[in-house]
Protein backbone atom coordinates (compact mmCIF):
# COMPACT_ATOMS: atom_id res chain seq x y z
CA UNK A 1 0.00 0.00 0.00
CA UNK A 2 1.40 3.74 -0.53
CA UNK A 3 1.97 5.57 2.35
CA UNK A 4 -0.17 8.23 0.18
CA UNK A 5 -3.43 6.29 -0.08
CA UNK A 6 -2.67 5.60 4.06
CA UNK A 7 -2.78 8.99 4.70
CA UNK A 8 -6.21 10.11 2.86
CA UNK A 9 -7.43 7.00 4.75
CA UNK A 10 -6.83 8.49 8.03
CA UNK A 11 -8.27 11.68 6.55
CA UNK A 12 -11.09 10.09 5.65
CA UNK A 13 -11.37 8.48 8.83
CA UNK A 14 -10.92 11.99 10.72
CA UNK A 15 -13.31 13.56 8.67
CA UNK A 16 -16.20 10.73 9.32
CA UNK A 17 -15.64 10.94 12.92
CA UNK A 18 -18.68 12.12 15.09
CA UNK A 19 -18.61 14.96 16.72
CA UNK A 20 -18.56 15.69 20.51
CA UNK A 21 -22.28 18.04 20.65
CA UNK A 22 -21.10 21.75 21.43
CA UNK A 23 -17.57 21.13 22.23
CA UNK A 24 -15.98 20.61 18.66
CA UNK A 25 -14.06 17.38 19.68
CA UNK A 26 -14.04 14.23 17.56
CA UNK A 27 -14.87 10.43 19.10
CA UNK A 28 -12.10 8.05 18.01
CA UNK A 29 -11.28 4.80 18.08
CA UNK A 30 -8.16 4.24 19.39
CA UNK A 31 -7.62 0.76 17.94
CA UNK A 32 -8.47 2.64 14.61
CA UNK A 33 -6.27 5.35 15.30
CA UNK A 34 -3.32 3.37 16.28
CA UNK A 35 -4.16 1.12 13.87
CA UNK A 36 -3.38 3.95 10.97
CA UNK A 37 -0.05 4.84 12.71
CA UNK A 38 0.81 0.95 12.97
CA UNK A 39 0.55 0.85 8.91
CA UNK A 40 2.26 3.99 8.74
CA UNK A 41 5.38 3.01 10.60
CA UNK A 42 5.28 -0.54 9.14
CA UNK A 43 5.28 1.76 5.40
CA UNK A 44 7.72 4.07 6.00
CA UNK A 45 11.11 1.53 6.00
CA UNK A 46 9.98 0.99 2.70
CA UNK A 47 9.97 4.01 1.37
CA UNK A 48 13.52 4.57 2.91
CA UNK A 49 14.83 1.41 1.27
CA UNK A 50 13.68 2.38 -1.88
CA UNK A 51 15.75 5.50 -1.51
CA UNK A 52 18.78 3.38 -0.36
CA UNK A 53 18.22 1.39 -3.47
CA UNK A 54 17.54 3.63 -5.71
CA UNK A 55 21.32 5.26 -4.52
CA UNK A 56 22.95 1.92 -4.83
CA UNK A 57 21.54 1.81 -8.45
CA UNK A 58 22.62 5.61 -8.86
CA UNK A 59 26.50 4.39 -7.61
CA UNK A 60 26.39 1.02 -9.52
CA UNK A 61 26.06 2.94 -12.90
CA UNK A 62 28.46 4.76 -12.28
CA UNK A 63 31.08 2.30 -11.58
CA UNK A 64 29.89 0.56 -14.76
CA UNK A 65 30.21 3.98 -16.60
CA UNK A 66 33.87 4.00 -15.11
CA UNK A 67 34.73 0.40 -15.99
CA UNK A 68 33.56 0.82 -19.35
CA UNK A 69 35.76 4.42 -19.69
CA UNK A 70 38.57 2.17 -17.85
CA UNK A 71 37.90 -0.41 -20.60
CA UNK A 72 37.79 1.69 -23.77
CA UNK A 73 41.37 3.73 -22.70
CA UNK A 74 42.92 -0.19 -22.04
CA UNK A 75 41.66 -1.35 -25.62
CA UNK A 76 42.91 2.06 -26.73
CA UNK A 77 46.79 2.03 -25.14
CA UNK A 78 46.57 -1.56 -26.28
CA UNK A 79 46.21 -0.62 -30.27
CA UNK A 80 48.40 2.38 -29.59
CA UNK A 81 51.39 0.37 -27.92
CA UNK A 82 50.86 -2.54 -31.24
CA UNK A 83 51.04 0.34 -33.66
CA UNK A 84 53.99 2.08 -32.04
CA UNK A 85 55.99 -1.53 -32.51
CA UNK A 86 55.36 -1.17 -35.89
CA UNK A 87 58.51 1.26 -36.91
CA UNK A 88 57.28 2.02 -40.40
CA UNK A 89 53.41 3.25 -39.50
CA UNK A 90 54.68 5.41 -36.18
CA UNK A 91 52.97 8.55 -37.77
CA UNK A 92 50.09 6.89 -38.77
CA UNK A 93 49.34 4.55 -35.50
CA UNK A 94 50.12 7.84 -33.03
CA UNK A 95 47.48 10.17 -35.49
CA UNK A 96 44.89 7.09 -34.93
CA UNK A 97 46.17 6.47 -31.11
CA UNK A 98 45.32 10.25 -30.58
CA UNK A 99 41.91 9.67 -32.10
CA UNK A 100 40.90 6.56 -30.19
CA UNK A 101 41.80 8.31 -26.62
CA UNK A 102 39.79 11.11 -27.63
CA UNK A 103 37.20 8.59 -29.16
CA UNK A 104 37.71 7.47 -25.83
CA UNK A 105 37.54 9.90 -23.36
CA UNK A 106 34.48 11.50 -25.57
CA UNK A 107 32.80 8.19 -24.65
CA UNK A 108 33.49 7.77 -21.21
CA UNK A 109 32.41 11.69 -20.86
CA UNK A 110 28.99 10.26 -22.18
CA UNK A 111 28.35 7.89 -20.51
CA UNK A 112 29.17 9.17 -16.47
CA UNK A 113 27.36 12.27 -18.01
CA UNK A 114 24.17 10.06 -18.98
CA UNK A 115 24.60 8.31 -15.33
CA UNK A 116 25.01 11.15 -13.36
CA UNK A 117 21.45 12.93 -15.18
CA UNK A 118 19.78 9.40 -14.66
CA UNK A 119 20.82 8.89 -10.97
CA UNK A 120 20.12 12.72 -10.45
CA UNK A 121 16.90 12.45 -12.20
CA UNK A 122 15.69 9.26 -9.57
CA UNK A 123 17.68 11.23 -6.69
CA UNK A 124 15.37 14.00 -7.49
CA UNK A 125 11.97 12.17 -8.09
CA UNK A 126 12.63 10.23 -4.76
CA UNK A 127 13.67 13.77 -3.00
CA UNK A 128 10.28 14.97 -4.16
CA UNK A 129 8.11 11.93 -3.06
CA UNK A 130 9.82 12.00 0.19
CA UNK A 131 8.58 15.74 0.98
CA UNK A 132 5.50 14.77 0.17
CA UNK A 133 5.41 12.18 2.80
CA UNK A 134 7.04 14.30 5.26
CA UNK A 135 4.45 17.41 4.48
CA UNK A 136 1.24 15.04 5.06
CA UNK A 137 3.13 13.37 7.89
CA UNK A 138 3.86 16.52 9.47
CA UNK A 139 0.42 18.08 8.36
CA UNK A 140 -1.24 14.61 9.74
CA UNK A 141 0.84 15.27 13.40
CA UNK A 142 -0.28 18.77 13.23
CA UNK A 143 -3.91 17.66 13.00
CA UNK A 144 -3.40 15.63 16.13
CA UNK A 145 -1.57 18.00 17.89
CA UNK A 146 -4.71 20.45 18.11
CA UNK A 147 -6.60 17.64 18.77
CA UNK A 148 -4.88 16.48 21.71
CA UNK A 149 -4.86 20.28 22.70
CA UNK A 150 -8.30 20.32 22.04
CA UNK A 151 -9.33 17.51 24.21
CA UNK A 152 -6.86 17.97 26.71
């Protein structure tokens, strides 16, 4: 369940409540209330491993982007180093050597580039989904904070 669709329950459940007559006070259940935090608490680890995921994924690309760079400047230096031993095509195998590092690098620049907008792009989505949470949490504490004060 989504710790969204948890919260407009409680809402609801709030809002359905009957009233105490001329005193403004609502008549809870208290199983149902602690109920609603119960599912609340037993929702939010999830939500925090999906950020702890989602920044495992975010460092896992980036080690592939890395090992692929690391990969393209080894195949590189190993076609520049076999067309340095050959004595009569030095000009020709540094000119291509040149462009395969910068092939290379250009490459490698791509791809962290492409991981670092991707894991920025979940980083930010999860950021925003988070503060959501955290508003109607704080919004949903709020609510019960007057209502204690209310009551008590």
């Amino acid at each position: 369940m989504d710790i969204f669709k948890l919260l407009e329950e409680l809402e609801e459940y709030i809002q359905g409540c009957r009233r105490v007559p001329m005193t403004g006070k609502l008549l809870m259940g208290e199983d149902e209330l602690l109920d609603f935090i119960d599912r609340i608490r037993s929702l939010l680890p999830e939500e925090i491993h999906q950020a702890k995921l989602m920044a495992k994924d975010r460092e896992r690309l980036m080690e592939e982007a890395r090992a692929e760079a690391d990969r393209v400047l080894a195949q590189a230096n190993q076609q520049i180093e076999g067309m340095i031993r050959e004595s009569e095509m030095v000009r020709q195998a540094q000119a291509t050597a040149e462009e395969i590092v910068a092939q290379g690098k250009h490459v490698a620049y791509e791809i962290k580039n492409s991981a670092t907008l991707y894991a920025d792009d979940i980083m930010s989505s999860l950021e925003e989904n988070l503060e959501q949470s955290l508003e109607l949490i704080h919004r949903g504490r709020g609510e019960l904070s007057q209502m204690k004060k209310v009551s008590g």
